[in-house]
C-alpha atoms as a PDB file:
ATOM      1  CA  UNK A   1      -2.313   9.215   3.575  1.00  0.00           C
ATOM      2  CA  UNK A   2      -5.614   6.967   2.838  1.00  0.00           C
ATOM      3  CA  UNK A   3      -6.114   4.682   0.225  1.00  0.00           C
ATOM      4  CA  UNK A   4      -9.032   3.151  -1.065  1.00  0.00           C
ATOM      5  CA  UNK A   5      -8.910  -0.105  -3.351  1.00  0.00           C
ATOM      6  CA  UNK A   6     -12.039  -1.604  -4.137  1.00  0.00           C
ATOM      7  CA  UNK A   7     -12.890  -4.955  -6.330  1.00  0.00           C
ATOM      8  CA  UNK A   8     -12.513  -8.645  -6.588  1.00  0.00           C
ATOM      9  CA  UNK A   9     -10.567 -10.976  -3.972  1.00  0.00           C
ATOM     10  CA  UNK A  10      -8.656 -13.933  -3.506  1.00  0.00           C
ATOM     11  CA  UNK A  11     -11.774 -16.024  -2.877  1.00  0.00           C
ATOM     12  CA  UNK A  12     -13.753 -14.349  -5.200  1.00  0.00           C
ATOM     13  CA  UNK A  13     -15.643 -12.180  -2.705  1.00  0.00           C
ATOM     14  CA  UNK A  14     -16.038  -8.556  -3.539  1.00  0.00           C
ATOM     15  CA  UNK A  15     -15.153  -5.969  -1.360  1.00  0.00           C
ATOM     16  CA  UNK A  16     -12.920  -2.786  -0.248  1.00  0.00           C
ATOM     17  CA  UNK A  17      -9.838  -1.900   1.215  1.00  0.00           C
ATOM     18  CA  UNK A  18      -9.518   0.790   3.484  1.00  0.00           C
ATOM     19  CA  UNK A  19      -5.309   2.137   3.699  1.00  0.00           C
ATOM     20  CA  UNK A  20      -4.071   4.673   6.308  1.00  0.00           C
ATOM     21  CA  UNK A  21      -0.238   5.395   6.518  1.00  0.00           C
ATOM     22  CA  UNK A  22       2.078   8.014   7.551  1.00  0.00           C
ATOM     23  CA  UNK A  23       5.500   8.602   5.197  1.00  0.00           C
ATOM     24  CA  UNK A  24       8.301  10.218   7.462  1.00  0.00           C
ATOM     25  CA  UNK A  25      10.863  12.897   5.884  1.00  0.00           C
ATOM     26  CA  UNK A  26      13.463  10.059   5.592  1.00  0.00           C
ATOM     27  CA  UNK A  27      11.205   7.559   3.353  1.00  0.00           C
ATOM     28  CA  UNK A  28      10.211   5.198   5.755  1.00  0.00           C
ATOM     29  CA  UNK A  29       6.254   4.229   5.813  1.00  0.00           C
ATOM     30  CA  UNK A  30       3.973   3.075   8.589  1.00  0.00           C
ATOM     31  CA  UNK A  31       0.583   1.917   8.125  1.00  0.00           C
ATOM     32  CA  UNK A  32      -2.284  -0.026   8.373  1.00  0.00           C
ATOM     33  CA  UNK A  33      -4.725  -2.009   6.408  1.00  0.00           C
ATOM     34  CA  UNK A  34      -8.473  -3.567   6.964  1.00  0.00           C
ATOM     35  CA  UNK A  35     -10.280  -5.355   4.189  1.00  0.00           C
ATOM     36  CA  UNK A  36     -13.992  -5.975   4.713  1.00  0.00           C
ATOM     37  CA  UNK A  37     -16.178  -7.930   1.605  1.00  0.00           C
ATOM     38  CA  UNK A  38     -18.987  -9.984   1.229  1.00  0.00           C
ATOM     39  CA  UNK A  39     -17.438 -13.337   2.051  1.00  0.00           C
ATOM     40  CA  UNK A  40     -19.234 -16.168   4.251  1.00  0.00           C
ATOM     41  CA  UNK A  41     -17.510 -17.695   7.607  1.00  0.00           C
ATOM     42  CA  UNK A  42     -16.028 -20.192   5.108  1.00  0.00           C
ATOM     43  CA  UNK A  43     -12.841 -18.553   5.189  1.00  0.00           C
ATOM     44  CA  UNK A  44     -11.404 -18.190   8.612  1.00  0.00           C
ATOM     45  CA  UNK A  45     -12.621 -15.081  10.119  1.00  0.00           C
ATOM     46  CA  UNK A  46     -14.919 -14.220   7.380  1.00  0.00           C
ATOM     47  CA  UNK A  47     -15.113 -11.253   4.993  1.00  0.00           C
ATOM     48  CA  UNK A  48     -12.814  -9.382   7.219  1.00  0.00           C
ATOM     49  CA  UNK A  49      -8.698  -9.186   6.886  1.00  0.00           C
ATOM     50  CA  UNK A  50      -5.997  -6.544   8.518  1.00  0.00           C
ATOM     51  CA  UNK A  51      -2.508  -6.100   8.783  1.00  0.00           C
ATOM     52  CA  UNK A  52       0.329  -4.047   9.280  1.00  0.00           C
ATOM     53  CA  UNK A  53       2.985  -2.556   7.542  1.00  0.00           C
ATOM     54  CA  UNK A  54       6.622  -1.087   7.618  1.00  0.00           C
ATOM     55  CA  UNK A  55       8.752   0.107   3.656  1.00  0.00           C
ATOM     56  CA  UNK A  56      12.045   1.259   4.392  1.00  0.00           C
ATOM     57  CA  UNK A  57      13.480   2.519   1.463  1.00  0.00           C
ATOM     58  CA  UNK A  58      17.113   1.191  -0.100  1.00  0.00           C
ATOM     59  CA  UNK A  59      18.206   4.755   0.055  1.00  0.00           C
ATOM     60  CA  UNK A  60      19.143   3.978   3.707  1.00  0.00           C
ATOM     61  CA  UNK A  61      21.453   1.191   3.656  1.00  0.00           C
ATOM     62  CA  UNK A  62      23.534   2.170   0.150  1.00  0.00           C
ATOM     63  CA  UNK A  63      25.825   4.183  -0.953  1.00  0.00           C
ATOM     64  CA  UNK A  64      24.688   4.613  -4.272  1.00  0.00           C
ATOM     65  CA  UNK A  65      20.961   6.036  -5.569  1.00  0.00           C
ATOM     66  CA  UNK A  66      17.863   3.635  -5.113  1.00  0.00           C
ATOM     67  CA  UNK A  67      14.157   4.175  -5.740  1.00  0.00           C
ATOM     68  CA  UNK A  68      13.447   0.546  -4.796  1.00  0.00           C
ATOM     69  CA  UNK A  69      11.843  -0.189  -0.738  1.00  0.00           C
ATOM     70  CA  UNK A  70      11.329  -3.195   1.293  1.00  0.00           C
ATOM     71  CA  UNK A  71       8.389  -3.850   3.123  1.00  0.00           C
ATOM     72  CA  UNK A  72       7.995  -5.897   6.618  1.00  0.00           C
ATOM     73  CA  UNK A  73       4.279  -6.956   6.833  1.00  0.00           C
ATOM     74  CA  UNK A  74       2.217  -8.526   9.345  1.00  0.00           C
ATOM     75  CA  UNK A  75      -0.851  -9.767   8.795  1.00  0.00           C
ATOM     76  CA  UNK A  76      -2.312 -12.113  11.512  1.00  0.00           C
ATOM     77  CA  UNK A  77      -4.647 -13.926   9.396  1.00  0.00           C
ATOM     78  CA  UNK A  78      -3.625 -15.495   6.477  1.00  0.00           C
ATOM     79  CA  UNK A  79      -6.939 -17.800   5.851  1.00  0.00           C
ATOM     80  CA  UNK A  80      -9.132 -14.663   5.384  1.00  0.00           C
ATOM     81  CA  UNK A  81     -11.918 -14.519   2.539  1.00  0.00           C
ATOM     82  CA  UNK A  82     -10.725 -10.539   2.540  1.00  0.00           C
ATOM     83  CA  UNK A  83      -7.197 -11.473   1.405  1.00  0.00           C
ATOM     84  CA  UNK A  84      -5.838  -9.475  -1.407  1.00  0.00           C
ATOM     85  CA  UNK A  85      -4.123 -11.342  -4.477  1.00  0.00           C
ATOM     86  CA  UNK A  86       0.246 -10.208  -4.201  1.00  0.00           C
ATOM     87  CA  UNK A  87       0.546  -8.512  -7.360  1.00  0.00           C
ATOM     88  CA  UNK A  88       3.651  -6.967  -8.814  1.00  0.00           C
ATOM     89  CA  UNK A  89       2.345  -3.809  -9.599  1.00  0.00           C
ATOM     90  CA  UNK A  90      -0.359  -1.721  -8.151  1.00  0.00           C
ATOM     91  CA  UNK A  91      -1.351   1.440  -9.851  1.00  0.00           C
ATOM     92  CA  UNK A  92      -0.958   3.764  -7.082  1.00  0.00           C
ATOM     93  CA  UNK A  93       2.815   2.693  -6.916  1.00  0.00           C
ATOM     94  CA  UNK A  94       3.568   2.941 -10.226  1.00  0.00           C
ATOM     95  CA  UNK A  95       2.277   6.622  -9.892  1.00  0.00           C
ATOM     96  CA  UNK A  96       3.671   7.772  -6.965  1.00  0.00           C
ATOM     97  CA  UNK A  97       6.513   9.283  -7.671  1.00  0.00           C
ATOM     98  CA  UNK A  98       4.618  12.002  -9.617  1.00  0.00           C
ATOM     99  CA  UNK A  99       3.771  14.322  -7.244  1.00  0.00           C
ATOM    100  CA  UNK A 100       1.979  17.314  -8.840  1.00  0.00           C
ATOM    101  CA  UNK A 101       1.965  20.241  -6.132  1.00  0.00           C
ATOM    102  CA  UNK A 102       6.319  19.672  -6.488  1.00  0.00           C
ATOM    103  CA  UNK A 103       5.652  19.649  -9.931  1.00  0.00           C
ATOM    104  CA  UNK A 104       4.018  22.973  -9.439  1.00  0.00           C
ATOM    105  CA  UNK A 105       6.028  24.389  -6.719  1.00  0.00           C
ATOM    106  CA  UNK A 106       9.001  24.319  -9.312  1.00  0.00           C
ATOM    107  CA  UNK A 107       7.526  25.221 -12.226  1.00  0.00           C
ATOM    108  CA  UNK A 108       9.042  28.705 -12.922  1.00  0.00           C
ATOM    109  CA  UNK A 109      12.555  27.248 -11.896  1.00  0.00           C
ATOM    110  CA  UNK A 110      12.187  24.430 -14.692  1.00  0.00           C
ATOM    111  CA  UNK A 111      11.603  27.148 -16.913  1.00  0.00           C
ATOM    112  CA  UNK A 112      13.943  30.078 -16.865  1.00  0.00           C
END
């Protein structure tokens, strides 16, 4: 999967965010992150920030039903001018779970 964001940063430089991640069968995601805006060498490495990701989802370790994931980052860099603001919510997760071509693929069933 790729994911773009795009917009305003911790340091107030503006930039993008370019996402690529693979989701296995079992829940757990892999990915990787870059961040490139228009930030001067004020802020450790620049306008530049990357990292590295791993969500496992609760599913794995309970007994009972979860929807909720945790998520091991790394992220070398923590002085970057790319660095994103940690926000609760991001639209794309709130979304997720609606996943049209199921939606589609089970249409008739839902209705009979």
């Amino acid at each position: 999967m790729a994911k773009v964001s795009v917009g305003r940063y911790l340091a107030g430089d503006v930039g993008a965010t370019l996402d690529f991640s693979r989701e296995f069968e079992s829940g757990v995601r892999i990915g990787a992150w870059g961040t490139w805006t228009d930030a001067e060498d004020d802020f450790g490495e620049g306008g530049f920030d990357k990292g590295l990701y791993l969500a496992i989802p609760l599913d794995a370790f309970f007994t009972f039903s979860s929807r909720d994931s945790t998520t091991l980052r790394w992220q070398p860099l923590t002085r970057d001018g790319g660095a994103r603001l940690n926000r609760q919510y991001e639209l794309y997760d709130l979304t997720q779970e609606r996943q049209m071509g199921r939606y589609w693929e089970e249409y008739d069933r839902m209705w009979r």
